[in-house]
C-alpha atoms as a PDB file:
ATOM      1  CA  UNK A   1     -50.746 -43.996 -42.789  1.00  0.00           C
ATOM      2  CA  UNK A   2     -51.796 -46.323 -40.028  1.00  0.00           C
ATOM      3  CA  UNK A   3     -55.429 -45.884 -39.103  1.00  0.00           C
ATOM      4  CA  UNK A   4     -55.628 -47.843 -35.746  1.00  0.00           C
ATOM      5  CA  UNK A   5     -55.636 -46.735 -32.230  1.00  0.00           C
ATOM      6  CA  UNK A   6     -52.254 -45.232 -30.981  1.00  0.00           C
ATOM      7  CA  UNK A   7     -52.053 -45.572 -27.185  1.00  0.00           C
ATOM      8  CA  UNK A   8     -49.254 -44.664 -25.169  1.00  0.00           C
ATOM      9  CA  UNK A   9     -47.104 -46.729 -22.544  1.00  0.00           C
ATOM     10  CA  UNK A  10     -48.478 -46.597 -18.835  1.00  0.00           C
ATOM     11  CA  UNK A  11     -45.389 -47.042 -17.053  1.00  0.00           C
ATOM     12  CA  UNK A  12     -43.780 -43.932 -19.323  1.00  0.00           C
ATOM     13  CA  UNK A  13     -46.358 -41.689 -17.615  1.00  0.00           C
ATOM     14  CA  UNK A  14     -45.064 -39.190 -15.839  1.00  0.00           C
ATOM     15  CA  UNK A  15     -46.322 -38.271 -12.545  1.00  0.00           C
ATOM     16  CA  UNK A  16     -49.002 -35.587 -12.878  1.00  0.00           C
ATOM     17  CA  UNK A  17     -50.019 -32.396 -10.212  1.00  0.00           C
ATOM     18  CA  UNK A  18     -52.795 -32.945  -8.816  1.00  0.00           C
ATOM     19  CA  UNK A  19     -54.178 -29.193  -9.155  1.00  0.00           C
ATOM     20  CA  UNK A  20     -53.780 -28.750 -12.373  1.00  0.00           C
ATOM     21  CA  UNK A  21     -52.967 -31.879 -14.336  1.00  0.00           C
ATOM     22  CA  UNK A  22     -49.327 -31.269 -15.089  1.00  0.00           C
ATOM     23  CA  UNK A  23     -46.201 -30.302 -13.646  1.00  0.00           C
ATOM     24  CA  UNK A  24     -45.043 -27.090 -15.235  1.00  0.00           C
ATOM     25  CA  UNK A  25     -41.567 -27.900 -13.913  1.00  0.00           C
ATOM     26  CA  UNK A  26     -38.596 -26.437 -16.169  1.00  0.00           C
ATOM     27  CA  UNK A  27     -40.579 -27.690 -19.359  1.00  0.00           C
ATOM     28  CA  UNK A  28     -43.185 -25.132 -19.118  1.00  0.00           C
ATOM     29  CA  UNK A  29     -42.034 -20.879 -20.293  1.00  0.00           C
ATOM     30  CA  UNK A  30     -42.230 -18.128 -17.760  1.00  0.00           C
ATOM     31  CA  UNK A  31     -44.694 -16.838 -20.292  1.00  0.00           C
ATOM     32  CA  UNK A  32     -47.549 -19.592 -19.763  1.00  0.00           C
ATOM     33  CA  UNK A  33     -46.710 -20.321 -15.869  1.00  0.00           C
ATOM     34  CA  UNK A  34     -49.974 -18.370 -14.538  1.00  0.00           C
ATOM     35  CA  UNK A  35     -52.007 -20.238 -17.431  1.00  0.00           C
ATOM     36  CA  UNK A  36     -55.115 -21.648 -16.357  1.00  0.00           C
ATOM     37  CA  UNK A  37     -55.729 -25.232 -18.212  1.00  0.00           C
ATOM     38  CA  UNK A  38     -58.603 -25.434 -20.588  1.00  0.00           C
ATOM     39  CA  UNK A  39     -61.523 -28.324 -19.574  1.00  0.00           C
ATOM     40  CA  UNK A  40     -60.900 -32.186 -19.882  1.00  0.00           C
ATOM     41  CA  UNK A  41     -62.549 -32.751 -23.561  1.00  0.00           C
ATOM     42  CA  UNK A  42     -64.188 -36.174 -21.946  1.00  0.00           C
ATOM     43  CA  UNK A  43     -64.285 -39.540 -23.941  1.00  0.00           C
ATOM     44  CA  UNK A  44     -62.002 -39.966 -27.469  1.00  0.00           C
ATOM     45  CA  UNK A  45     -64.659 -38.275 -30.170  1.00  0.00           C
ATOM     46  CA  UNK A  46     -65.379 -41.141 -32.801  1.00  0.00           C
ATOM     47  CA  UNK A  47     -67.619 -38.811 -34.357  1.00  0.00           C
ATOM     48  CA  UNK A  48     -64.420 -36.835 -35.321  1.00  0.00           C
ATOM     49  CA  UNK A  49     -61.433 -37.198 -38.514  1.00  0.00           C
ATOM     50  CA  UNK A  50     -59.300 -37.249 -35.873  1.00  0.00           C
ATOM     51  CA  UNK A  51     -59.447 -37.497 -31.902  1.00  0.00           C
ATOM     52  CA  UNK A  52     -56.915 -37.295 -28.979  1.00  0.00           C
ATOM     53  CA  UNK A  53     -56.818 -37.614 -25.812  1.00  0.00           C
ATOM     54  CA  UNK A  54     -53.921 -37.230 -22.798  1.00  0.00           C
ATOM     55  CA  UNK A  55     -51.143 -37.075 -25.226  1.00  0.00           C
ATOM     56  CA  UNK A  56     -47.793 -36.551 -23.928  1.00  0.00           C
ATOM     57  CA  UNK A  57     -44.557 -36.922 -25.638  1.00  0.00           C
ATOM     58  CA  UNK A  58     -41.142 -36.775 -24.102  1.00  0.00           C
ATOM     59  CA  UNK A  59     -37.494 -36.229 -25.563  1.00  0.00           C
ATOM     60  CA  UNK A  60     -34.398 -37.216 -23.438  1.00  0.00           C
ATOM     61  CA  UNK A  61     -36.547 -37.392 -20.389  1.00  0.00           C
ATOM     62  CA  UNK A  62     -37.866 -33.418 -21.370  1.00  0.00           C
ATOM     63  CA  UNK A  63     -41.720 -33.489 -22.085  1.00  0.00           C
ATOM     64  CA  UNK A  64     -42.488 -31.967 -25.179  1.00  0.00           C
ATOM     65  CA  UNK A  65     -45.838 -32.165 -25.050  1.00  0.00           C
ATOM     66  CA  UNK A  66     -48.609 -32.787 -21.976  1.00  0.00           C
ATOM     67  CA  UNK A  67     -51.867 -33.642 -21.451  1.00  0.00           C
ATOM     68  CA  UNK A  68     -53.301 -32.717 -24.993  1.00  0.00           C
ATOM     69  CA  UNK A  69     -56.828 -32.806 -25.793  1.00  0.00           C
ATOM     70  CA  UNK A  70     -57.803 -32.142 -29.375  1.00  0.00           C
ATOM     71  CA  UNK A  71     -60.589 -32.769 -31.996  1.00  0.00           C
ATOM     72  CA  UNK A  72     -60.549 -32.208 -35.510  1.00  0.00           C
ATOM     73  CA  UNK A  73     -63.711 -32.459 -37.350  1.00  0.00           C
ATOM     74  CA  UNK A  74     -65.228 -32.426 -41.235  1.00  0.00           C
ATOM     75  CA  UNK A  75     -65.295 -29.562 -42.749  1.00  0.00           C
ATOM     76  CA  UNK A  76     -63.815 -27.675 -39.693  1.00  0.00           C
ATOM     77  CA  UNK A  77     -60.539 -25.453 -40.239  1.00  0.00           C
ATOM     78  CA  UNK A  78     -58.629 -25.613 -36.938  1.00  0.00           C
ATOM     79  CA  UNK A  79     -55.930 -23.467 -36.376  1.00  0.00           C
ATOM     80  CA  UNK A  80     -53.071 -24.547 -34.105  1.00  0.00           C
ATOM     81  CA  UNK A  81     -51.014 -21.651 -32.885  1.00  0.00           C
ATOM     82  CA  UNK A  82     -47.977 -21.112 -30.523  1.00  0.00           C
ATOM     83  CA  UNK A  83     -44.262 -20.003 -30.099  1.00  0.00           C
ATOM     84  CA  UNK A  84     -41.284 -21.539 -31.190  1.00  0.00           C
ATOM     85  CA  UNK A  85     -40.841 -24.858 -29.394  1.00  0.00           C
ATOM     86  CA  UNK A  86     -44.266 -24.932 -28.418  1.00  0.00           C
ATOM     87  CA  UNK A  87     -44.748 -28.377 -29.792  1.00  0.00           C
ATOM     88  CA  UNK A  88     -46.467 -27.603 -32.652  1.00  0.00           C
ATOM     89  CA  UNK A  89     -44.758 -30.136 -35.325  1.00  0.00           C
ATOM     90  CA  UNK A  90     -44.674 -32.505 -32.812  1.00  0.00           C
ATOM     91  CA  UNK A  91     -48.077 -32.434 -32.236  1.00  0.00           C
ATOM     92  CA  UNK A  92     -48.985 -32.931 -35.778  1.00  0.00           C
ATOM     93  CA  UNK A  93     -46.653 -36.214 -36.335  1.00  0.00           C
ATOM     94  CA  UNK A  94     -48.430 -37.517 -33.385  1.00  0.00           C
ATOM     95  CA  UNK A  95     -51.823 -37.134 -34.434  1.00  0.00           C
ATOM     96  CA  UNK A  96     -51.110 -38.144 -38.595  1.00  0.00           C
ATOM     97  CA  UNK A  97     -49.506 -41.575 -36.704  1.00  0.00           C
ATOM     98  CA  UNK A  98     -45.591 -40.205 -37.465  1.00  0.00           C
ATOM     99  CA  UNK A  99     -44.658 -40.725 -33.975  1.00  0.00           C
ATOM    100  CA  UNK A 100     -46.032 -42.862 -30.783  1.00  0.00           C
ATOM    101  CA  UNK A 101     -46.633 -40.548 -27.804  1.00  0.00           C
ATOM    102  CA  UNK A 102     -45.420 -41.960 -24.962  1.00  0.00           C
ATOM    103  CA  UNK A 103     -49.057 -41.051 -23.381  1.00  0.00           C
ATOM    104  CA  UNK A 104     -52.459 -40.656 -24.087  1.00  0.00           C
ATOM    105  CA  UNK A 105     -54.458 -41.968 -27.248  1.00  0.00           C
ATOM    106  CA  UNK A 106     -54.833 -40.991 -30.702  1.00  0.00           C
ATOM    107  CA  UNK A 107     -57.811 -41.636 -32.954  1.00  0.00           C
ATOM    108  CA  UNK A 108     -58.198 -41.846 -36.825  1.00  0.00           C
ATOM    109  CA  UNK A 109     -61.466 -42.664 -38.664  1.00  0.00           C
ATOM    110  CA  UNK A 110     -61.348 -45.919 -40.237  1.00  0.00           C
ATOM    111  CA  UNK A 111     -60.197 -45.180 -44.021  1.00  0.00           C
ATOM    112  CA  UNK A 112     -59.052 -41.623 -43.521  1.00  0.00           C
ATOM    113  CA  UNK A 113     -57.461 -40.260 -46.297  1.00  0.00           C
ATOM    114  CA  UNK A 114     -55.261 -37.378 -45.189  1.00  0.00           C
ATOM    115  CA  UNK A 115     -53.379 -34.745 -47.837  1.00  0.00           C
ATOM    116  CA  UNK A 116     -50.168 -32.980 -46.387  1.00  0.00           C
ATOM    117  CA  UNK A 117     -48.702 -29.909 -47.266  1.00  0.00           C
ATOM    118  CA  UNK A 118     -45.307 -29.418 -45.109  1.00  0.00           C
ATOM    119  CA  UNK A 119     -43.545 -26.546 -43.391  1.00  0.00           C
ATOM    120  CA  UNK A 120     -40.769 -27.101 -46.046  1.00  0.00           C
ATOM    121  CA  UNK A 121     -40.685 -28.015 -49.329  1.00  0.00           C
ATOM    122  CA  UNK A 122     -37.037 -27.890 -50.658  1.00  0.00           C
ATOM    123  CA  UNK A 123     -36.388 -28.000 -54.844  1.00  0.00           C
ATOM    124  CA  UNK A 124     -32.791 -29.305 -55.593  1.00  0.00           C
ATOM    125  CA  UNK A 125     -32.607 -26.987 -59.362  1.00  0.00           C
ATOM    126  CA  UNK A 126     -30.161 -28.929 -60.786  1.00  0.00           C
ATOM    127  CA  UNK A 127     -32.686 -32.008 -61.095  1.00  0.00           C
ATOM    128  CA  UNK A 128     -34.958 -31.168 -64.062  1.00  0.00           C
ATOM    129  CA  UNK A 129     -38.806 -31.856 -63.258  1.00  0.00           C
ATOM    130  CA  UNK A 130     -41.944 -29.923 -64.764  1.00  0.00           C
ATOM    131  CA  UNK A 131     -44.968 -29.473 -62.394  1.00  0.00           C
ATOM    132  CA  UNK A 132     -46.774 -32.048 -64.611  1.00  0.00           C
ATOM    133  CA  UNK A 133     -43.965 -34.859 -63.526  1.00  0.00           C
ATOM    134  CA  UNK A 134     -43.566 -34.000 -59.796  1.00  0.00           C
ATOM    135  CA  UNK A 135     -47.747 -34.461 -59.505  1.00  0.00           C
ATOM    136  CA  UNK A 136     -47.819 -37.927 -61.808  1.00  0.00           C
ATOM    137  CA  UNK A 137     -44.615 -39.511 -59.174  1.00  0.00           C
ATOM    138  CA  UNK A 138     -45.962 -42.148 -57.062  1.00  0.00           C
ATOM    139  CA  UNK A 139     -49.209 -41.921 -58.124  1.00  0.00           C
ATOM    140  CA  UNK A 140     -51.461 -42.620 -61.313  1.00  0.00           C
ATOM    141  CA  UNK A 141     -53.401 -39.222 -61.497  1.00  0.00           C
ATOM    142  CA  UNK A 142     -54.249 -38.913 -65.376  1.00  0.00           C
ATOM    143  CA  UNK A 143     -53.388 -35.232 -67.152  1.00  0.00           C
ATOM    144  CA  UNK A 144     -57.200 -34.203 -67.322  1.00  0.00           C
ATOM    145  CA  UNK A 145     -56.832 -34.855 -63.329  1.00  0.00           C
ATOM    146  CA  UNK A 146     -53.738 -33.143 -62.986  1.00  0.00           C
ATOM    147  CA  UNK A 147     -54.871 -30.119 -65.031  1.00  0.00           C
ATOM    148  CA  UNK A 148     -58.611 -29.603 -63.416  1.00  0.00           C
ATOM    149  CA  UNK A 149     -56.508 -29.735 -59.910  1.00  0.00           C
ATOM    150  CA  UNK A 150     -53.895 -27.075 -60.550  1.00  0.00           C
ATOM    151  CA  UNK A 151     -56.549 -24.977 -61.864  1.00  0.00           C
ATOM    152  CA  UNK A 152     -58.474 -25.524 -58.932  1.00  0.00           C
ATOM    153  CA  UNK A 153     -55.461 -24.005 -57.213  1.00  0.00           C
ATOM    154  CA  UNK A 154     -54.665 -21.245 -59.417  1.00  0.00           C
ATOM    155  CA  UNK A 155     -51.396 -22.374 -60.770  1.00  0.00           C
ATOM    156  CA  UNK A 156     -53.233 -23.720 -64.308  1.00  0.00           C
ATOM    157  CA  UNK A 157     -50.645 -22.087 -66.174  1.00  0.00           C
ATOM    158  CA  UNK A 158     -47.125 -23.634 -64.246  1.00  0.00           C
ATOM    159  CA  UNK A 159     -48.263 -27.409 -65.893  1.00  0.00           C
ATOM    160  CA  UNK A 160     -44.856 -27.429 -68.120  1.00  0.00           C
ATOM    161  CA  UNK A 161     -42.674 -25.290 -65.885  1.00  0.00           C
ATOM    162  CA  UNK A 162     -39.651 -26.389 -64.167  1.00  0.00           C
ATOM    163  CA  UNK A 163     -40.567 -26.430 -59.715  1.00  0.00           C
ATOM    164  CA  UNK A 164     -36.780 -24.680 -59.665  1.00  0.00           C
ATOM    165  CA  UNK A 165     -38.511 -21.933 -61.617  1.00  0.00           C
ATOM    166  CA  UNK A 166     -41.697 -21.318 -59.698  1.00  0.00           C
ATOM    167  CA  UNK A 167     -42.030 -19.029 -57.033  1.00  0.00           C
ATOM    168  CA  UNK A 168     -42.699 -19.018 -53.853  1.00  0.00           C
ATOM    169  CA  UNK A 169     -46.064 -18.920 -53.724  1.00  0.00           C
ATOM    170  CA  UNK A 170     -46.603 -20.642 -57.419  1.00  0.00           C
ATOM    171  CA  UNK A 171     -44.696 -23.775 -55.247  1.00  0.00           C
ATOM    172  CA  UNK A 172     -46.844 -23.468 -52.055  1.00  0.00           C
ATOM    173  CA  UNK A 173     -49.651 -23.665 -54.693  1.00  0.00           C
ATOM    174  CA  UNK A 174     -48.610 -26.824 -56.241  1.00  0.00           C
ATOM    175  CA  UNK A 175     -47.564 -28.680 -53.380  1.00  0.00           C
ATOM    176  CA  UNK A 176     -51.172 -28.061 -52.312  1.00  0.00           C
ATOM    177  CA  UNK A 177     -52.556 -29.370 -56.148  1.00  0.00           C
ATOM    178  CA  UNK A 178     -50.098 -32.619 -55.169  1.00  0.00           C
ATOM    179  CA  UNK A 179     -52.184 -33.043 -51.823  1.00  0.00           C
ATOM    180  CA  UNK A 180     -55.484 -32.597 -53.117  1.00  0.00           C
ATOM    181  CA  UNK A 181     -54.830 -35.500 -55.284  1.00  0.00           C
ATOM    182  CA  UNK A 182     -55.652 -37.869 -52.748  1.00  0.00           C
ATOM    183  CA  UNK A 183     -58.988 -36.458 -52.301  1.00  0.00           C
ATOM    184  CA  UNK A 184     -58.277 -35.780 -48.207  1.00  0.00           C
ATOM    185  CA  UNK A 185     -60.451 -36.389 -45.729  1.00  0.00           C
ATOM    186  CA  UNK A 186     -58.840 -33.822 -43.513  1.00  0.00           C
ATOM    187  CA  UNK A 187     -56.110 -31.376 -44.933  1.00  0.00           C
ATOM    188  CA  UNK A 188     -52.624 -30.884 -42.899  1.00  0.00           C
ATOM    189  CA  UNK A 189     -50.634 -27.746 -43.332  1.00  0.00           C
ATOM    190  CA  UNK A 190     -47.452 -27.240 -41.337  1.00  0.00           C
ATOM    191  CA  UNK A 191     -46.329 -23.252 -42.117  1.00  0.00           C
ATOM    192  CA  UNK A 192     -47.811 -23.500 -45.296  1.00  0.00           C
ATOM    193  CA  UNK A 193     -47.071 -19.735 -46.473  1.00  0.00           C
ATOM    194  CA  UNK A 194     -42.933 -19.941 -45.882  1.00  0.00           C
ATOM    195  CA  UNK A 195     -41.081 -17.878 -48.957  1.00  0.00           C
ATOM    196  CA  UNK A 196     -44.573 -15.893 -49.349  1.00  0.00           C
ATOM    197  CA  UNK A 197     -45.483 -12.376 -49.329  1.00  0.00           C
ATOM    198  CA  UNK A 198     -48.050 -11.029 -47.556  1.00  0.00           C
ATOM    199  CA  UNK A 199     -50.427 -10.823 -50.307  1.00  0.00           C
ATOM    200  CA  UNK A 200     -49.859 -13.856 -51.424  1.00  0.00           C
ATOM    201  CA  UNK A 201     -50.164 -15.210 -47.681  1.00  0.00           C
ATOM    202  CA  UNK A 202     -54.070 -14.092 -47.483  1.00  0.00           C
ATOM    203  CA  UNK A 203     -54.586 -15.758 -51.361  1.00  0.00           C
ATOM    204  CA  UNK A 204     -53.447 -18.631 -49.742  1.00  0.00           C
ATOM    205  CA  UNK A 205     -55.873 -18.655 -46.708  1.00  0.00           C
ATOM    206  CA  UNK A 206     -58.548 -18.137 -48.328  1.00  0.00           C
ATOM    207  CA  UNK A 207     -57.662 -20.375 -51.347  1.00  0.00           C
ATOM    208  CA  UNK A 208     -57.178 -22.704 -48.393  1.00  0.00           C
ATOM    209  CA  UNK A 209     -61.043 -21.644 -46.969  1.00  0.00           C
ATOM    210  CA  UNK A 210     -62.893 -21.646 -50.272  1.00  0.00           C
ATOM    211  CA  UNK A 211     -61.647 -25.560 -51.088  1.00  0.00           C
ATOM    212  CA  UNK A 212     -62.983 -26.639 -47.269  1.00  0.00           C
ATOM    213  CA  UNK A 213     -66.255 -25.101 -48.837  1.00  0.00           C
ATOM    214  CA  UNK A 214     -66.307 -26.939 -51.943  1.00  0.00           C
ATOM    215  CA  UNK A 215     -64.979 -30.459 -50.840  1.00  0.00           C
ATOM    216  CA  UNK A 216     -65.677 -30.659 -47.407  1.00  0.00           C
ATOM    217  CA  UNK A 217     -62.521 -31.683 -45.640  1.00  0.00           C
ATOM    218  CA  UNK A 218     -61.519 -30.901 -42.287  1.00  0.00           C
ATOM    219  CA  UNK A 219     -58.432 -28.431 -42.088  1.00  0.00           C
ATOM    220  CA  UNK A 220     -55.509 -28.509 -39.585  1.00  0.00           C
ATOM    221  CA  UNK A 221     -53.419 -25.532 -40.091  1.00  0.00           C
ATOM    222  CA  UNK A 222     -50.284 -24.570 -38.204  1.00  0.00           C
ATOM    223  CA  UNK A 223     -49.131 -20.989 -38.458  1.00  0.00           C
ATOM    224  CA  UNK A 224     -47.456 -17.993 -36.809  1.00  0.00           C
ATOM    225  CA  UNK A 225     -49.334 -15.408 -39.239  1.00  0.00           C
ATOM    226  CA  UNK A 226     -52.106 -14.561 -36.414  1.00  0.00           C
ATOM    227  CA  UNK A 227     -53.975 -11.768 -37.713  1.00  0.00           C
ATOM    228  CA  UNK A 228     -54.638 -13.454 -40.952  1.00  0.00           C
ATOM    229  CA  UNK A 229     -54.758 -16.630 -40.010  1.00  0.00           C
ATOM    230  CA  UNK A 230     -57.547 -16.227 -37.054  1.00  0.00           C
ATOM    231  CA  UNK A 231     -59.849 -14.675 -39.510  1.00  0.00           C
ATOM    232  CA  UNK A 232     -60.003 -17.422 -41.393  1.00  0.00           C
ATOM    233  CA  UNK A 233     -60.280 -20.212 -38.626  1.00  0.00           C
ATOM    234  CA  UNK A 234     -63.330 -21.920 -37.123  1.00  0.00           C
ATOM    235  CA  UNK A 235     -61.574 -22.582 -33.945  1.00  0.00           C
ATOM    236  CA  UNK A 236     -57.841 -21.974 -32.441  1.00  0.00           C
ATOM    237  CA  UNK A 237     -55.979 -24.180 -30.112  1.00  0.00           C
ATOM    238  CA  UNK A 238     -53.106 -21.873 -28.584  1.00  0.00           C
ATOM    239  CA  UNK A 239     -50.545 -24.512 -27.492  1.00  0.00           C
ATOM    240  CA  UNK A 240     -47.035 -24.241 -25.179  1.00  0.00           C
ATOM    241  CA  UNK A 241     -46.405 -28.143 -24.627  1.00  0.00           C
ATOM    242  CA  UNK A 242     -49.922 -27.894 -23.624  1.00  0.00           C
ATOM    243  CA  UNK A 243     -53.202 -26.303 -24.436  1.00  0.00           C
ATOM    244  CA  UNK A 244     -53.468 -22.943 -23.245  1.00  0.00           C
ATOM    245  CA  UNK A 245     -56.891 -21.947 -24.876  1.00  0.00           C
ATOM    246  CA  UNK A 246     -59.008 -22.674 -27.164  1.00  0.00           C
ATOM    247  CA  UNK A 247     -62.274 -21.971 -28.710  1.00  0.00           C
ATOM    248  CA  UNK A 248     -63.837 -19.066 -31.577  1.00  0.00           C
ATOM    249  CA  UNK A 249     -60.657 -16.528 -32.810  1.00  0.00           C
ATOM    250  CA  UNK A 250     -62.229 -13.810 -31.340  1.00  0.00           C
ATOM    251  CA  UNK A 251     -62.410 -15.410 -27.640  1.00  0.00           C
ATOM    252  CA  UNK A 252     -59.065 -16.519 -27.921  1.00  0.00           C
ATOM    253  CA  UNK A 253     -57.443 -13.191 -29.161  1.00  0.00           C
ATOM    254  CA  UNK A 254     -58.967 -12.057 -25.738  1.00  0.00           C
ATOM    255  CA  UNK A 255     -58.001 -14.599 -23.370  1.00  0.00           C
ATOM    256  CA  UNK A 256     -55.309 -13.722 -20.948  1.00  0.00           C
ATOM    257  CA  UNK A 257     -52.849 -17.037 -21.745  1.00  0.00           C
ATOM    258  CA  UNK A 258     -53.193 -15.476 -25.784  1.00  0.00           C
ATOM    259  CA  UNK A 259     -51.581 -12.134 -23.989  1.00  0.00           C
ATOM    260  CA  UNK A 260     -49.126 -13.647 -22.417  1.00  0.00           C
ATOM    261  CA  UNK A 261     -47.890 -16.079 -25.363  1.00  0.00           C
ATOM    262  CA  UNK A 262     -47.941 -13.114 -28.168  1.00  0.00           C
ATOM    263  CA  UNK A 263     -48.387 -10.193 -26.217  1.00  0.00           C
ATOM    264  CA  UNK A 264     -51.361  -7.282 -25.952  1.00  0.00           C
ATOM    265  CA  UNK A 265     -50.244  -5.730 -29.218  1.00  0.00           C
ATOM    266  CA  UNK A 266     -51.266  -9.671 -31.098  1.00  0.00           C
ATOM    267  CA  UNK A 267     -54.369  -9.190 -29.630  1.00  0.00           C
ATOM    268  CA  UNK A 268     -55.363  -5.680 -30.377  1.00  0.00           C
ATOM    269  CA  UNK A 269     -54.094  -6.659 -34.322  1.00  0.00           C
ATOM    270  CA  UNK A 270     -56.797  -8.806 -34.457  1.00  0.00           C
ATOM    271  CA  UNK A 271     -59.801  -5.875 -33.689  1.00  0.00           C
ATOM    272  CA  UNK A 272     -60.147  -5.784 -37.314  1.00  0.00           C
ATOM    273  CA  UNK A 273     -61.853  -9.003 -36.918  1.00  0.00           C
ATOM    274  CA  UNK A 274     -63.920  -7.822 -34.650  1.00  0.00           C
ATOM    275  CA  UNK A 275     -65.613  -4.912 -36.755  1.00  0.00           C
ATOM    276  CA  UNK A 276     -67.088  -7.724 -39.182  1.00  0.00           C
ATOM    277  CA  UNK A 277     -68.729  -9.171 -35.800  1.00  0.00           C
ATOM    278  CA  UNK A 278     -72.549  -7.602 -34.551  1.00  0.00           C
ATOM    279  CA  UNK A 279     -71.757  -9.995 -31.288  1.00  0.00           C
ATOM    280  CA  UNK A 280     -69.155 -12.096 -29.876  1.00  0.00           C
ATOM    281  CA  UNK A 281     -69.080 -15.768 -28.638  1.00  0.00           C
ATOM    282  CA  UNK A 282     -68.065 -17.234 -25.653  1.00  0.00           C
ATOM    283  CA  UNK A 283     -65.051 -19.672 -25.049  1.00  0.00           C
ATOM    284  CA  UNK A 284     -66.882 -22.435 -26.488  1.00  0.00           C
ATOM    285  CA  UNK A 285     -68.124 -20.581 -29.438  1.00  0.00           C
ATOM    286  CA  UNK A 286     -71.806 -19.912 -28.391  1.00  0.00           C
ATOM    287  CA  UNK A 287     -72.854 -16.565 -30.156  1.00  0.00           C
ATOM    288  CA  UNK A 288     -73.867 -13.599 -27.251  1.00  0.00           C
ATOM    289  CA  UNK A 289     -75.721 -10.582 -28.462  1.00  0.00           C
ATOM    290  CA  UNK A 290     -74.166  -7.077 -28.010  1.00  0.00           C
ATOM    291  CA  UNK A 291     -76.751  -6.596 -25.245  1.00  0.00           C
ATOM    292  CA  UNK A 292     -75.450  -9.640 -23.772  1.00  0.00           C
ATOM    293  CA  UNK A 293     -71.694  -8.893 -24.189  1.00  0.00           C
ATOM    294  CA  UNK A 294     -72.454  -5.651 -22.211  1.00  0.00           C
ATOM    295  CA  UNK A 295     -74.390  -6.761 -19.246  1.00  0.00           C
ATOM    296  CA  UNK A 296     -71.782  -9.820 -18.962  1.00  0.00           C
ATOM    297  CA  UNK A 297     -68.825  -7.461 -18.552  1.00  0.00           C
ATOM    298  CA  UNK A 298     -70.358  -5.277 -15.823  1.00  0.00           C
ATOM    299  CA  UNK A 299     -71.466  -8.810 -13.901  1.00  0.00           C
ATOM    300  CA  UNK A 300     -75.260  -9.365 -14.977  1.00  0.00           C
ATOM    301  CA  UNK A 301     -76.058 -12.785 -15.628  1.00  0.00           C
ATOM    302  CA  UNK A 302     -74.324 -14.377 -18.788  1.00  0.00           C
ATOM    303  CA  UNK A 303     -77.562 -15.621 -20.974  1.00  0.00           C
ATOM    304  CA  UNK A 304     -76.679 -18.326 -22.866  1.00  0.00           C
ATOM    305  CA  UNK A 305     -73.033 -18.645 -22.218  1.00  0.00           C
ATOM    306  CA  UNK A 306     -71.554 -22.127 -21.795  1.00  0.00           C
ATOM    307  CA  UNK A 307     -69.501 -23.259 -18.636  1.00  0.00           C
END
């Protein structure tokens, strides 16, 4: 994994509206035309696991993805949401140094160690491997390693199993273990819950939430399950080739380009966040009392609410 600056191509640039920072052109769904662009993030983050800045990428002269601002942080869990063909897995190749936008920058901390855990993980059952074996390949992880780290998981017991025999989730589990033996840094998953229920889907999450809180990584996690998902995120970046929103789960679920993307009925799913909540935040995450909430929406002055 390269760990120095990627920077884009000037004279790939493409030329850029001056009202809004892109053209929306043909590349750009009916459903995010009105959109209104989230604020420039400023200067590339060094404080940051990972920083970007202006990235575009384009595909037989189609861009993919525009103007992209993102930070992800230690011990952060960022959830990156959006519709099919969004840009989504794009996004993520561009930032882990998979791919060379053709504009913007990309930063990586010196020495990042990154653990990935992709959309698909495909077992071929007529080639016999345990658990134990697929952890130990290209690597020198010893068994007292291996064993702490799939009980750290949950899947303790699959050590000697055959990965044709697991299931879904026991799979998702030890693809995970597999990751976490690099000790990451920061913590990519790419659909991580494909070929699990839904029970098994919220084990995962907040399996996923309860190792942030014991080693401290920084989480990137791309997924369509938004009501369970959001819950467990510190921030969400809604993207369609660009970003639409960002900022707390709860803001987001409100914002208008949200609506549009996933529709009213996405939004009112994730009330049930809400009723853990005694206030609600602003787009930047900034915390506004109930008080607060209420004389903002009939036009009093917004306290401490961020621009």
């Amino acid at each position: 994994m390269a760990d120095r600056d990627v920077r884009a191509a000037a004279a790939a640039a493409k030329a850029r509206s001056p009202e809004d920072g892109h053209d929306h052109g043909a590349s750009c769904s009916p459903s995010c035309a009105a959109h209104a662009h989230e604020g420039s993030l400023g200067a590339i983050d060094r404080t940051a696991l990972v920083s970007a800045r202006g990235l575009g990428f384009q595909r037989n002269g189609r861009d993919l993805l525009d103007g992209i601002d993102l930070d992800i942080r230690k011990r952060e869990i960022v959830m990156l949401i959006g519709p099919n063909g969004a840009g989504k897995t794009m996004l993520v190749r561009l930032l882990l140094g998979l791919e060379t936008p053709d504009r913007g920058e990309v930063w990586r901390r010196e020495g990042l160690r990154i653990g990935y855990v992709p959309q698909r993980f495909d077992v071929d059952s007529v080639i016999p491997m345990t658990v134990e074996r697929f952890l130990r390949l290209g690597g020198d992880a010893s068994l007292a390693r291996i064993e702490t780290i799939l009980d750290e998981v949950g899947a303790g017991r699959t050590r000697h199993q055959q990965l044709s025999q697991l299931s879904g989730g026991e799979l998702q589990r030890v693809v995970l273990a597999r990751a976490l033996l690099r000790d990451p840094d920061l913590l990519v998953l790419d659909e991580p819950v494909q070929g699990v229920d839904y029970t098994g889907e919220a084990e995962l999450y907040n399996l996923i939430a309860r190792l942030r809180d014991k080693r401290g990584f920084g989480v990137l996690l791309v997924s369509h399950d938004l009501h369970i998902v959001m819950a467990r995120s510190d921030r969400v970046v809604c993207l369609n080739r660009h970003v639409c929103c960002s900022g707390v789960p709860e803001t987001v679920a409100q914002h208008p380009a949200y609506a549009r993307l996933f529709g009213a009925e996405a939004a009112r799913a994730f009330a049930v966040y809400r009723l853990h909540h005694d206030h609600s935040h602003d787009i930047a995450g900034a915390a506004r009392s109930a008080d607060e909430t209420a004389a903002s929406a009939q036009g009093a002055p917004k306290g401490n609410e961020r621009a």
